[in-house]
Protein backbone atom coordinates (compact mmCIF):
# COMPACT_ATOMS: atom_id res chain seq x y z
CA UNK A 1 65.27 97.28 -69.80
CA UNK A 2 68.25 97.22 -72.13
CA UNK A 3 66.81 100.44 -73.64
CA UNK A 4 67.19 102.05 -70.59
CA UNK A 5 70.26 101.31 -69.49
CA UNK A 6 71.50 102.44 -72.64
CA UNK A 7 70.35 105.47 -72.64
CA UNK A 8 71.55 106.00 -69.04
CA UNK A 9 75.27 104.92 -70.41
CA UNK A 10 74.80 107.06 -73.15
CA UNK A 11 74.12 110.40 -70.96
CA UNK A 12 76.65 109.27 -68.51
CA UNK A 13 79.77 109.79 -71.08
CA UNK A 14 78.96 113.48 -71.58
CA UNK A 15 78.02 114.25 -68.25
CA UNK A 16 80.37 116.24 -65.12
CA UNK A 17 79.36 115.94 -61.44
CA UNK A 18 78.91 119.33 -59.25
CA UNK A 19 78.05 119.68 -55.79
CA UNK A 20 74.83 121.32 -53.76
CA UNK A 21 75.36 122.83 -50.98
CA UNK A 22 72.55 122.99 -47.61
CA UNK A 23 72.65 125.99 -45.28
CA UNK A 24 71.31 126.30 -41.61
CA UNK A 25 69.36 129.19 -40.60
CA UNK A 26 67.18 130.48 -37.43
CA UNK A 27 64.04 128.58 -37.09
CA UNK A 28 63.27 130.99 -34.24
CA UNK A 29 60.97 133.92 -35.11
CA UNK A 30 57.66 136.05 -34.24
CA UNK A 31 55.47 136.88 -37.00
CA UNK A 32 53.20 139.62 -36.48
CA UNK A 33 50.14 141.56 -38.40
CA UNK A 34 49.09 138.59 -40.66
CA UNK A 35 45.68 137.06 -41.80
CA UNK A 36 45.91 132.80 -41.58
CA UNK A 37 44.20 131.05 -44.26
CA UNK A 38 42.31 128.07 -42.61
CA UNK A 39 41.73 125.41 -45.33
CA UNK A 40 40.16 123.36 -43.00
CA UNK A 41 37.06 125.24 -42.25
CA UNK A 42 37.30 127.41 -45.16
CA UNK A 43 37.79 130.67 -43.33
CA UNK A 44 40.11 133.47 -42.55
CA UNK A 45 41.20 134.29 -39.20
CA UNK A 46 41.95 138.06 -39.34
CA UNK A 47 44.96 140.42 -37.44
CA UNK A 48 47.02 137.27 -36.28
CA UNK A 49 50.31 137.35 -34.40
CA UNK A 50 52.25 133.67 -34.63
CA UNK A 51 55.17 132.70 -32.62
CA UNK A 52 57.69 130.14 -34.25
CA UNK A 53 59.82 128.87 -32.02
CA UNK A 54 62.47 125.84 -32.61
CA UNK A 55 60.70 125.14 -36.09
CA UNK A 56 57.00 124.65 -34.49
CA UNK A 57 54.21 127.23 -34.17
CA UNK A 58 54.13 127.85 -30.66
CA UNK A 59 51.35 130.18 -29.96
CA UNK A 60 49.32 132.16 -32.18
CA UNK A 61 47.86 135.29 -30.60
CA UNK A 62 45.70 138.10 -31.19
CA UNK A 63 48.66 140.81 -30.71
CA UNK A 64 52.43 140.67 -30.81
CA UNK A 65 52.28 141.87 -27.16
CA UNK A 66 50.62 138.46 -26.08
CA UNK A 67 53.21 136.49 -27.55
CA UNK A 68 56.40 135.18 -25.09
CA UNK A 69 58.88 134.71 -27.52
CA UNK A 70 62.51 133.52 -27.49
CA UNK A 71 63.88 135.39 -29.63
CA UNK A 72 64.19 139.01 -30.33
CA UNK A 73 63.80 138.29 -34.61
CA UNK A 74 60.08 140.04 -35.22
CA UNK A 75 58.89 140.17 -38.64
CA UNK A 76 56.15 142.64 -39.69
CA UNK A 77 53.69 140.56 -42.16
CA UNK A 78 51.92 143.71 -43.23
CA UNK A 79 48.54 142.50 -43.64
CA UNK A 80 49.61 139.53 -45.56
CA UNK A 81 48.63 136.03 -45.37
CA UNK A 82 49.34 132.33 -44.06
CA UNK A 83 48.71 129.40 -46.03
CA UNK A 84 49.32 125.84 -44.43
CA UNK A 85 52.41 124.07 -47.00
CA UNK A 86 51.40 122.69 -49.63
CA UNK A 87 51.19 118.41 -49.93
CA UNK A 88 51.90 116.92 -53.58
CA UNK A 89 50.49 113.52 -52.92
CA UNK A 90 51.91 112.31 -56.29
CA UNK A 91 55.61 112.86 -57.86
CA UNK A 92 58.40 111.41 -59.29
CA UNK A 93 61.77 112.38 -57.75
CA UNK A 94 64.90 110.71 -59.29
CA UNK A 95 67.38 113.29 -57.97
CA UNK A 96 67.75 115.51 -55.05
CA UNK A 97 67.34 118.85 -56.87
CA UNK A 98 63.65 117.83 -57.27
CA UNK A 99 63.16 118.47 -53.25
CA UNK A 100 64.59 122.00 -53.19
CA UNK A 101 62.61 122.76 -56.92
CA UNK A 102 59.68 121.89 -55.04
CA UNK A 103 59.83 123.92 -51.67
CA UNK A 104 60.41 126.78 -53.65
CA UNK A 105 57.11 126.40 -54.63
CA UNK A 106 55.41 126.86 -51.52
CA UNK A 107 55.32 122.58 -51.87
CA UNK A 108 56.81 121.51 -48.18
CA UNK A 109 55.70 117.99 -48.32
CA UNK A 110 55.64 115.48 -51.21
CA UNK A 111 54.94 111.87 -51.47
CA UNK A 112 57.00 109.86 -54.03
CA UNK A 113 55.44 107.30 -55.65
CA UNK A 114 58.08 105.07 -56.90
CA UNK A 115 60.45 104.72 -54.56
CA UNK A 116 64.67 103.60 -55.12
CA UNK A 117 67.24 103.52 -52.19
CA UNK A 118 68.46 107.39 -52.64
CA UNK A 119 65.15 108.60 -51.49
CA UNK A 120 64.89 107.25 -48.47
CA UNK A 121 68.76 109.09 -48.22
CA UNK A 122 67.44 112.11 -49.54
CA UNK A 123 63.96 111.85 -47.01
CA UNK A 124 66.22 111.49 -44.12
CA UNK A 125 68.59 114.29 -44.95
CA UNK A 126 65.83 116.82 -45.22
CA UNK A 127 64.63 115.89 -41.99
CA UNK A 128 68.12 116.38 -40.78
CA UNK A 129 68.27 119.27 -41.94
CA UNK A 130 71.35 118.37 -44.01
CA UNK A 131 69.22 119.29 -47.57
CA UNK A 132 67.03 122.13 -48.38
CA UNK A 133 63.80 120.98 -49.72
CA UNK A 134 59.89 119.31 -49.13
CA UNK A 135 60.16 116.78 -46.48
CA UNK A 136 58.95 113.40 -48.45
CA UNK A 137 56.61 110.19 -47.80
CA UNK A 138 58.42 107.50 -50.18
CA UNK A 139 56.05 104.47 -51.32
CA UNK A 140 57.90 101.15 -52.19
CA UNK A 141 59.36 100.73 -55.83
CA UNK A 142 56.02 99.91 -57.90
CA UNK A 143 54.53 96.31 -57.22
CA UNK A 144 53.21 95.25 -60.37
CA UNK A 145 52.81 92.39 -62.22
CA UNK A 146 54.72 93.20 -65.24
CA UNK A 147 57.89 91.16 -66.02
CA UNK A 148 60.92 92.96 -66.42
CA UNK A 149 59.39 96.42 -66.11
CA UNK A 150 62.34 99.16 -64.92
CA UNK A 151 61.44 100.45 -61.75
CA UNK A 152 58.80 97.77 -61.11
CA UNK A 153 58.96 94.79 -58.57
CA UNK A 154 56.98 92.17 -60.23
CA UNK A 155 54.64 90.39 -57.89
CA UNK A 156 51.90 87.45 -59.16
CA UNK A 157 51.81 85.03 -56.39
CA UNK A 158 50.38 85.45 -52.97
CA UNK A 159 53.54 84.81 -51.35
CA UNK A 160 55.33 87.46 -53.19
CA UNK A 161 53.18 89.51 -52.54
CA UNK A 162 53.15 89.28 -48.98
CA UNK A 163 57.14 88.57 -49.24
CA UNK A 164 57.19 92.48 -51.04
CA UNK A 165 55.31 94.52 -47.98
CA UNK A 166 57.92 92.58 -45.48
CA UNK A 167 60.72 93.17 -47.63
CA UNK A 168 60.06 96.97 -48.31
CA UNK A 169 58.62 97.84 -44.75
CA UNK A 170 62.21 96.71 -43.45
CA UNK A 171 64.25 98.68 -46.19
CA UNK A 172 62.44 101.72 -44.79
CA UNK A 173 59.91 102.70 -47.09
CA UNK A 174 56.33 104.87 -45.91
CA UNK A 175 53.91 102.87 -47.95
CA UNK A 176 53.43 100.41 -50.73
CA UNK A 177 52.59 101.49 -54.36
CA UNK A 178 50.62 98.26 -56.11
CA UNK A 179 49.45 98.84 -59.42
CA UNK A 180 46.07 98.28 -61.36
CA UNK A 181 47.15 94.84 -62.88
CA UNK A 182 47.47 92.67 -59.75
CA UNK A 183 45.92 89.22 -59.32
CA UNK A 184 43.03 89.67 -56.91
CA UNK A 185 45.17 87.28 -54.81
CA UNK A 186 48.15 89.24 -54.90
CA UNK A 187 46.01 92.47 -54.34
CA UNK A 188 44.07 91.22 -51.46
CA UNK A 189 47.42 89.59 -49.75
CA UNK A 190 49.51 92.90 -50.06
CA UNK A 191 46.28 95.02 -48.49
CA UNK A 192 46.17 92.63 -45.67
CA UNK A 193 50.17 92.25 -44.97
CA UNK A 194 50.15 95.84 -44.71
CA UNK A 195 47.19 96.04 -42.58
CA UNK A 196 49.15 93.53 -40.18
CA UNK A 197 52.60 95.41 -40.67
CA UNK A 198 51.02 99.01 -40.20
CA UNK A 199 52.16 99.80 -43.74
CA UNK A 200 50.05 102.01 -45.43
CA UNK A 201 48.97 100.88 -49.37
CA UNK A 202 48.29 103.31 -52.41
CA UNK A 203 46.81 101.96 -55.26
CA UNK A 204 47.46 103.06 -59.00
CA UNK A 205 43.26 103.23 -60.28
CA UNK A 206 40.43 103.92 -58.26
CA UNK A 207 39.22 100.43 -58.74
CA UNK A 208 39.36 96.87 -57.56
CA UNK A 209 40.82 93.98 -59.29
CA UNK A 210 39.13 90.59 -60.29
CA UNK A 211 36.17 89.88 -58.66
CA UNK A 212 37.11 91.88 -55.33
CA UNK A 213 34.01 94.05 -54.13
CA UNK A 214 35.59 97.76 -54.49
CA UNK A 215 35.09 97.74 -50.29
CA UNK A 216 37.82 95.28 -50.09
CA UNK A 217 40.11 98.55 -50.80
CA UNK A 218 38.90 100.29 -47.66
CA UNK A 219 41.50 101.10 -45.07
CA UNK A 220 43.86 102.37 -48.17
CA UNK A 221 45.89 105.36 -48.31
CA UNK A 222 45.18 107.07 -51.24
CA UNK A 223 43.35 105.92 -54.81
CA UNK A 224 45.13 107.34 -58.02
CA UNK A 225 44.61 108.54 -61.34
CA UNK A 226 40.75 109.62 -62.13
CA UNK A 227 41.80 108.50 -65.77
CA UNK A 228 41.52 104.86 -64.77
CA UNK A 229 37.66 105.53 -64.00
CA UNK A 230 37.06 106.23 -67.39
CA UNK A 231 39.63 103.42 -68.46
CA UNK A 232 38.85 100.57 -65.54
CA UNK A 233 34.94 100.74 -64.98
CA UNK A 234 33.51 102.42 -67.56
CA UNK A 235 35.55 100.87 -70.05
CA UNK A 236 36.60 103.95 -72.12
CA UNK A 237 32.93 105.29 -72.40
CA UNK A 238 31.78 108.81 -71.83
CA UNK A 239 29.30 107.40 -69.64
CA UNK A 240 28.13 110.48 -67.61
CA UNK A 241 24.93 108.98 -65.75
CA UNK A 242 27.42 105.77 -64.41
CA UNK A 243 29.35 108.52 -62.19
CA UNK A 244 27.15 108.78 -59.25
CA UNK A 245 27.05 105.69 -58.51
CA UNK A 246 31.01 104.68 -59.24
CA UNK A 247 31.49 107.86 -56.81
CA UNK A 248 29.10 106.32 -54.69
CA UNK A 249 30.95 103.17 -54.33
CA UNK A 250 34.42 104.84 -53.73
CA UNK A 251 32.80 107.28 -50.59
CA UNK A 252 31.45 103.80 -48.90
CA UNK A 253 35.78 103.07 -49.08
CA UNK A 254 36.73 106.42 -47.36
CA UNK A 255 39.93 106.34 -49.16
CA UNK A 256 40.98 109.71 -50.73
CA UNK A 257 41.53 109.48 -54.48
CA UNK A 258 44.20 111.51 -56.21
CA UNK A 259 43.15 112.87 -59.75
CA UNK A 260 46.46 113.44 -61.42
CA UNK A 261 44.67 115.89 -63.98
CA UNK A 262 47.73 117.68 -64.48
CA UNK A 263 49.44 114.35 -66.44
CA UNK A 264 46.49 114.57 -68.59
CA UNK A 265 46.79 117.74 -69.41
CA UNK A 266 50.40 117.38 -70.34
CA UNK A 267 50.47 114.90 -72.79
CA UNK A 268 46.48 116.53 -73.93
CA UNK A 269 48.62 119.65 -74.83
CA UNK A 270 51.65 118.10 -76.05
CA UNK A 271 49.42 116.41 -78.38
CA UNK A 272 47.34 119.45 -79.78
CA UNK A 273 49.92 122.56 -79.77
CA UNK A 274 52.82 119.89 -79.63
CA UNK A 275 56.33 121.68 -80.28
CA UNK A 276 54.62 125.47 -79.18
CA UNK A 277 53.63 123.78 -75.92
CA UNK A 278 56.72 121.43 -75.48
CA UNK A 279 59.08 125.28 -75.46
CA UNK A 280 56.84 126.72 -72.83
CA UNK A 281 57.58 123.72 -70.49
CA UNK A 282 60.80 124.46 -68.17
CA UNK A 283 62.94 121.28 -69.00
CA UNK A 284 65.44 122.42 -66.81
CA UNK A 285 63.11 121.05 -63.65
CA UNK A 286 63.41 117.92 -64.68
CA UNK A 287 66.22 115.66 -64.45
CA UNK A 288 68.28 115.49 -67.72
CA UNK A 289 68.48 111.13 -67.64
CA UNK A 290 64.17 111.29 -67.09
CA UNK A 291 63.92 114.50 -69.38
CA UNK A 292 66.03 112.49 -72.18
CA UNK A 293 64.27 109.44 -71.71
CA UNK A 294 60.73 110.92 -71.50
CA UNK A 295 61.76 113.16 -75.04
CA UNK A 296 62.27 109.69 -76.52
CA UNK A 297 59.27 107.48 -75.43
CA UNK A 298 56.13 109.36 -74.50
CA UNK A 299 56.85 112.83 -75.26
CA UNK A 300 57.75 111.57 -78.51
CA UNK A 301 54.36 109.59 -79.14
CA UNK A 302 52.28 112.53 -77.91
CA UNK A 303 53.85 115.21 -80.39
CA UNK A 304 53.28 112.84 -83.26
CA UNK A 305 49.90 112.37 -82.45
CA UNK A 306 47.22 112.61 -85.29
CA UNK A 307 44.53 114.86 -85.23
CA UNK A 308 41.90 112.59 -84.24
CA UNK A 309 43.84 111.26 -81.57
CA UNK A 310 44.75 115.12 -80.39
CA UNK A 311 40.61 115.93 -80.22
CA UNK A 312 40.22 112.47 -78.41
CA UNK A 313 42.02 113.54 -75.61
CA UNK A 314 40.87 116.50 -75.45
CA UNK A 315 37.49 115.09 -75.12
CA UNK A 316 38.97 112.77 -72.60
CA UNK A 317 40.60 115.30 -70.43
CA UNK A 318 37.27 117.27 -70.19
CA UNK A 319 35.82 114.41 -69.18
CA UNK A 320 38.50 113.86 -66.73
CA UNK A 321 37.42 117.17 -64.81
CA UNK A 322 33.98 116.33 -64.76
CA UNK A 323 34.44 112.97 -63.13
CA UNK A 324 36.62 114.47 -60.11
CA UNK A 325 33.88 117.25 -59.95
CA UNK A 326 31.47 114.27 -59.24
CA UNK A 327 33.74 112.78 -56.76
CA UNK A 328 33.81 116.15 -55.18
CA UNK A 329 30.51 116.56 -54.65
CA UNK A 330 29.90 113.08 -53.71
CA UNK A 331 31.91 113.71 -50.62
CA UNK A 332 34.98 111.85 -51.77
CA UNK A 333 37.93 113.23 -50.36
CA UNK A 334 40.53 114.48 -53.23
CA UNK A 335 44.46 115.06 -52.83
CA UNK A 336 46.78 117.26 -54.74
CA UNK A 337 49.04 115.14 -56.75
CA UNK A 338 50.66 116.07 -59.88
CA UNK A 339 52.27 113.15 -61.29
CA UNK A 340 55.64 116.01 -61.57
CA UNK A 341 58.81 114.34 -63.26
CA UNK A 342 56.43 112.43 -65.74
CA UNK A 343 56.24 113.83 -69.47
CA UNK A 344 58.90 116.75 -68.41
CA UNK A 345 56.02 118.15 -66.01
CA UNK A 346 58.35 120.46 -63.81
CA UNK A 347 58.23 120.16 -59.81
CA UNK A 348 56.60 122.61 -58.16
CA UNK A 349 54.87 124.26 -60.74
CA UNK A 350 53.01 121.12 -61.35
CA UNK A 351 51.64 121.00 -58.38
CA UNK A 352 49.99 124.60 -59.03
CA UNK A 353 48.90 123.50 -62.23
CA UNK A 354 47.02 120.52 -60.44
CA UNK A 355 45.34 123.15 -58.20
CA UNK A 356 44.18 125.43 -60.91
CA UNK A 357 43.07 122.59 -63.05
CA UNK A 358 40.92 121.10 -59.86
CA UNK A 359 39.36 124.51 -59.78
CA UNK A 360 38.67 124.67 -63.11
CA UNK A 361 36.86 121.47 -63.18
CA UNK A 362 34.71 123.00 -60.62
CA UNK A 363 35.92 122.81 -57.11
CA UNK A 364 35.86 125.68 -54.89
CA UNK A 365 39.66 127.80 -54.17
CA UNK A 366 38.63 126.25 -50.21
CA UNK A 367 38.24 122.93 -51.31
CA UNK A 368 41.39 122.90 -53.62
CA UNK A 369 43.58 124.45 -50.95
CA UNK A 370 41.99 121.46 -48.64
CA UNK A 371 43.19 118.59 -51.15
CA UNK A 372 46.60 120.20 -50.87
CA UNK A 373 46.66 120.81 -47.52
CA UNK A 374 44.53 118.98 -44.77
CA UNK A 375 43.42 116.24 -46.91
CA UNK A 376 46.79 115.03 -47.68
CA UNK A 377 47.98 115.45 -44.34
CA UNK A 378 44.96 112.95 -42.92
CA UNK A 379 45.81 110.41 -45.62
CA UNK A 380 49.24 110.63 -44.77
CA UNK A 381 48.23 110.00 -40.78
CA UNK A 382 50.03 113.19 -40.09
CA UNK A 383 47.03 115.73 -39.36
CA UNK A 384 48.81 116.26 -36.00
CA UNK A 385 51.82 117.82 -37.04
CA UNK A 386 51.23 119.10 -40.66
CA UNK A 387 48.43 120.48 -43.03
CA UNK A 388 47.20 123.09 -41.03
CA UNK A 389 48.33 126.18 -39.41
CA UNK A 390 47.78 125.44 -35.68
CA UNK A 391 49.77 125.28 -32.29
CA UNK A 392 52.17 122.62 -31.67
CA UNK A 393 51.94 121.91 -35.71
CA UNK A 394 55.23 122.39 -37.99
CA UNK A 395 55.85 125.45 -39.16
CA UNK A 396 55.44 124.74 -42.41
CA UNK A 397 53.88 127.46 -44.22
CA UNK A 398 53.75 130.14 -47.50
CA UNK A 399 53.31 133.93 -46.73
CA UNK A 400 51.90 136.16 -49.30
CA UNK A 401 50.86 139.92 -49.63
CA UNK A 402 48.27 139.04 -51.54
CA UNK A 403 44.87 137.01 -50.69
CA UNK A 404 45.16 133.19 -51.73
CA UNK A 405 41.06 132.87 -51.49
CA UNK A 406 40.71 135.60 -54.22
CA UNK A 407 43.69 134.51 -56.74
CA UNK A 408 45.33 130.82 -55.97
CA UNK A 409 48.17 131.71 -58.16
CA UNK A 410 50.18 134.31 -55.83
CA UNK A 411 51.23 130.56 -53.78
CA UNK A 412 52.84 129.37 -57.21
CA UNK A 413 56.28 132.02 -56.62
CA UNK A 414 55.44 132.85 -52.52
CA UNK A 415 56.64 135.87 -51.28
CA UNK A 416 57.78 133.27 -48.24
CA UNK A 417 58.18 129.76 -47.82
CA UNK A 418 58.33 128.92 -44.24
CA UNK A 419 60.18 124.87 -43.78
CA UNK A 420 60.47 124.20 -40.19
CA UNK A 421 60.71 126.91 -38.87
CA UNK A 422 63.08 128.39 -41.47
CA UNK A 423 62.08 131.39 -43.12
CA UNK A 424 62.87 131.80 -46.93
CA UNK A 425 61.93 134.62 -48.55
CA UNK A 426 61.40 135.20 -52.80
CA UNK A 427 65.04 136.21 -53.23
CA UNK A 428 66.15 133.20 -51.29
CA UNK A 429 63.76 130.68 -52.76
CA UNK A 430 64.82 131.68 -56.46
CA UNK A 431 68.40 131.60 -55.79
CA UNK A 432 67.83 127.97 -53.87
CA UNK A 433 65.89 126.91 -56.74
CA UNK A 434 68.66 127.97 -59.16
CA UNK A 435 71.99 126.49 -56.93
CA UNK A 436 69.55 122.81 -57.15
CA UNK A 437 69.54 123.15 -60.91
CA UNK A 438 73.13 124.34 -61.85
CA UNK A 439 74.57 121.52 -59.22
CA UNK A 440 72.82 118.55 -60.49
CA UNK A 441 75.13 115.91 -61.32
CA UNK A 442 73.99 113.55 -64.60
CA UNK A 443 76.36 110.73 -62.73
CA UNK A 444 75.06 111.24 -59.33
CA UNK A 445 71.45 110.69 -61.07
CA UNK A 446 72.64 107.68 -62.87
CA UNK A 447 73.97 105.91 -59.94
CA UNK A 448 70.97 106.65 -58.72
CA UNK A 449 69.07 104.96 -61.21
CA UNK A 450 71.67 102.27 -62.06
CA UNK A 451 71.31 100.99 -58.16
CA UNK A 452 67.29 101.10 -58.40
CA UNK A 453 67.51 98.49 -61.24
């Protein structure tokens, strides 16, 4: 704790505050001659006409002519494609640049996963319309039981526990966030004052704690980190033939798990081509207080890895893949989530990096575009209104020339980004993505930070 605040003193002398600015635009708009990527049912539905109207999809149509529009704005997609917003089910947002870094991403939803006071600000504000950026689901500061831990609201009693889900449901908060090293008590109280309270719980591992049978986790919003599989129940063994049935066990749950390969995959680099990789990352995504903290803590550890350690988790991170491939074809239901704003891993492009890396580890470009899409949207209880490019759903949505099915990576700089409604197109989205970075303000973040202790 004293390290931190430090460190946050420290940056705070040098730094000078600067302002962003929002703008308003027409969320009014017919959009005609395009192909819409259904990631639901894993087709394409061909020569498609969509009217937006007052930042929903209205009607979609077979021709322009069929449409009743509005407005008079028309916008020729030329053949090009629709793809439902994407949903990072896992990020780390300490500052309000992060929001517009993501959007221009094609990334119109997010769910932070450790929440402070100025989120629930910056959530509200975006759905104002006040900021330019992903709409946001913000969990509860981390319930742990770790004394003293920053960011962390230590919990080991049963009535703190159920004391923390009253206490954060009333400040505002979309969900709880309980990590891995809970009493069973405390566990089993904060699942069932949330049940009772209607506020969902996310749990940090993909296991139970104590003696609890892993069922006692059904009802859950979302499971995290595939990395605690191989560190909770199989104990740090490369135990291959235990999968099925630890996949087994999580499917008879229903509760989506979130891999977080991309983390992985940071510090796996960071620790094998360490400084070569560390210059291609884009620091300037990431908050300069987190950035300078990360650079001095676990960025530090992973670039002075040894060798051995470096081919260890390299092995691990393999391994990694192969376990969400097996809760893939178990049936488990997987969410995007990138763990962005941890190790310098930038917003937005961590997301994509996520996707590609679920593909790699052999899911199909349908099923990845699912976990980023649809999936998230069910978890999140809001399959009526995002996830999915339908009538009466937000129009939240990426256009591209090119087709997303054949090469995922034309969503990672769109040609569009659609935010209710609001049409953004590549010019706008880089310069929005450049304002949010020149405007940050090091004391705005440290207040930020300061009031979250």
């Amino acid at each position: 704790m004293k390290r931190l605040i430090t460190l946050l003193c420290i940056i705070a002398t040098a730094s000078c505050a600067k302002t962003s600015i929002a703008t308003t635009q027409d969320n009014s708009f017919v959009l005609t001659n395009i192909n819409i990527v259904d990631t639901e049912h894993h087709t394409i539905h061909r020569n498609k006409s969509i009217l937006v109207n007052a930042g929903k999809i209205q009607q979609i149509a077979e021709t322009a002519t069929a449409l009743h529009p509005k407005t008079g704005r028309v916008i020729d997609g030329k053949g090009g494609y629709v793809t439902p917003g994407l949903i990072d089910m896992h990020v780390h947002m300490y500052e309000k640049a992060a929001f517009t870094i993501a959007l221009s991403h094609g990334v119109t939803h997010v769910r932070i996963m450790n929440g402070v006071p100025d989120q629930l600000h910056w959530r509200d504000q975006v759905e104002a319309g006040q900021l330019i950026g992903s709409s946001a689901t913000v969990s509860s500061p981390i319930i742990s039981a770790y004394n003293d831990a920053p960011l962390h609201h230590t919990v080991h009693t049963v009535e703190q526990a159920q004391n923390a889900v009253t206490q954060f449901k009333a400040a505002g908060y979309d969900l709880i966030k309980v990590y891995g090293n809970l009493s069973e008590g405390a566990l089993t109280a904060i699942v069932v004052a949330g049940r009772q309270l209607a506020m969902p719980v996310a749990k940090h591992g993909p296991h139970a704690s104590g003696d609890m049978p892993v069922t006692a986790l059904t009802g859950l919003q979302s499971l995290e980190h595939v990395e605690d599989i191989y560190q909770g129940p199989l104990n740090h063994e490369f135990a291959p033939h235990r999968l099925p049935a630890i996949a087994e066990a999580i499917k008879s749950t229903g509760v989506p798990v979130t891999p977080t390969l991309n983390i992985y995959y940071q510090l796996t680099m960071l620790s094998n081509e360490k400084d070569t990789f560390l210059a291609s990352i884009p620091t300037n995504y990431t908050s300069d207080i987190i950035a300078l903290e990360a650079s001095q803590n676990q960025v530090k550890r992973w670039l002075s890895a040894s060798e051995n350690m470096a081919r260890h988790n390299q092995k691990t991170f393999k391994f990694l893949q192969h376990i969400t491939d097996v809760l893939s074809d178990t049936g488990v239901p997987l969410l995007v989530g990138s763990d962005s704003g941890v190790l310098l891993s930038p917003h937005g492009l961590a997301t994509h990096n996520e996707m590609r890396l679920m593909h790699q580890a052999g899911l199909s470009v349908y099923e990845v575009l699912a976990a980023a899409t649809i999936n998230p949207a069910k978890a999140l209880n809001l399959h009526n209104e995002i996830g999915k490019i339908a009538e009466n759903y937000a129009a939240d949505f990426i256009y591209s020339t090119a087709n997303p099915v054949e090469e995922m990576s034309v969503l990672t700089y769109p040609d569009a980004v659609i935010k209710k409604g609001v049409w953004y197109s590549k010019e706008q989205l880089t310069a929005l993505r450049e304002n949010a970075i020149e405007s940050r303000s090091v004391w705005a973040e440290l207040s930020t930070l300061i009031k979250a202790l």
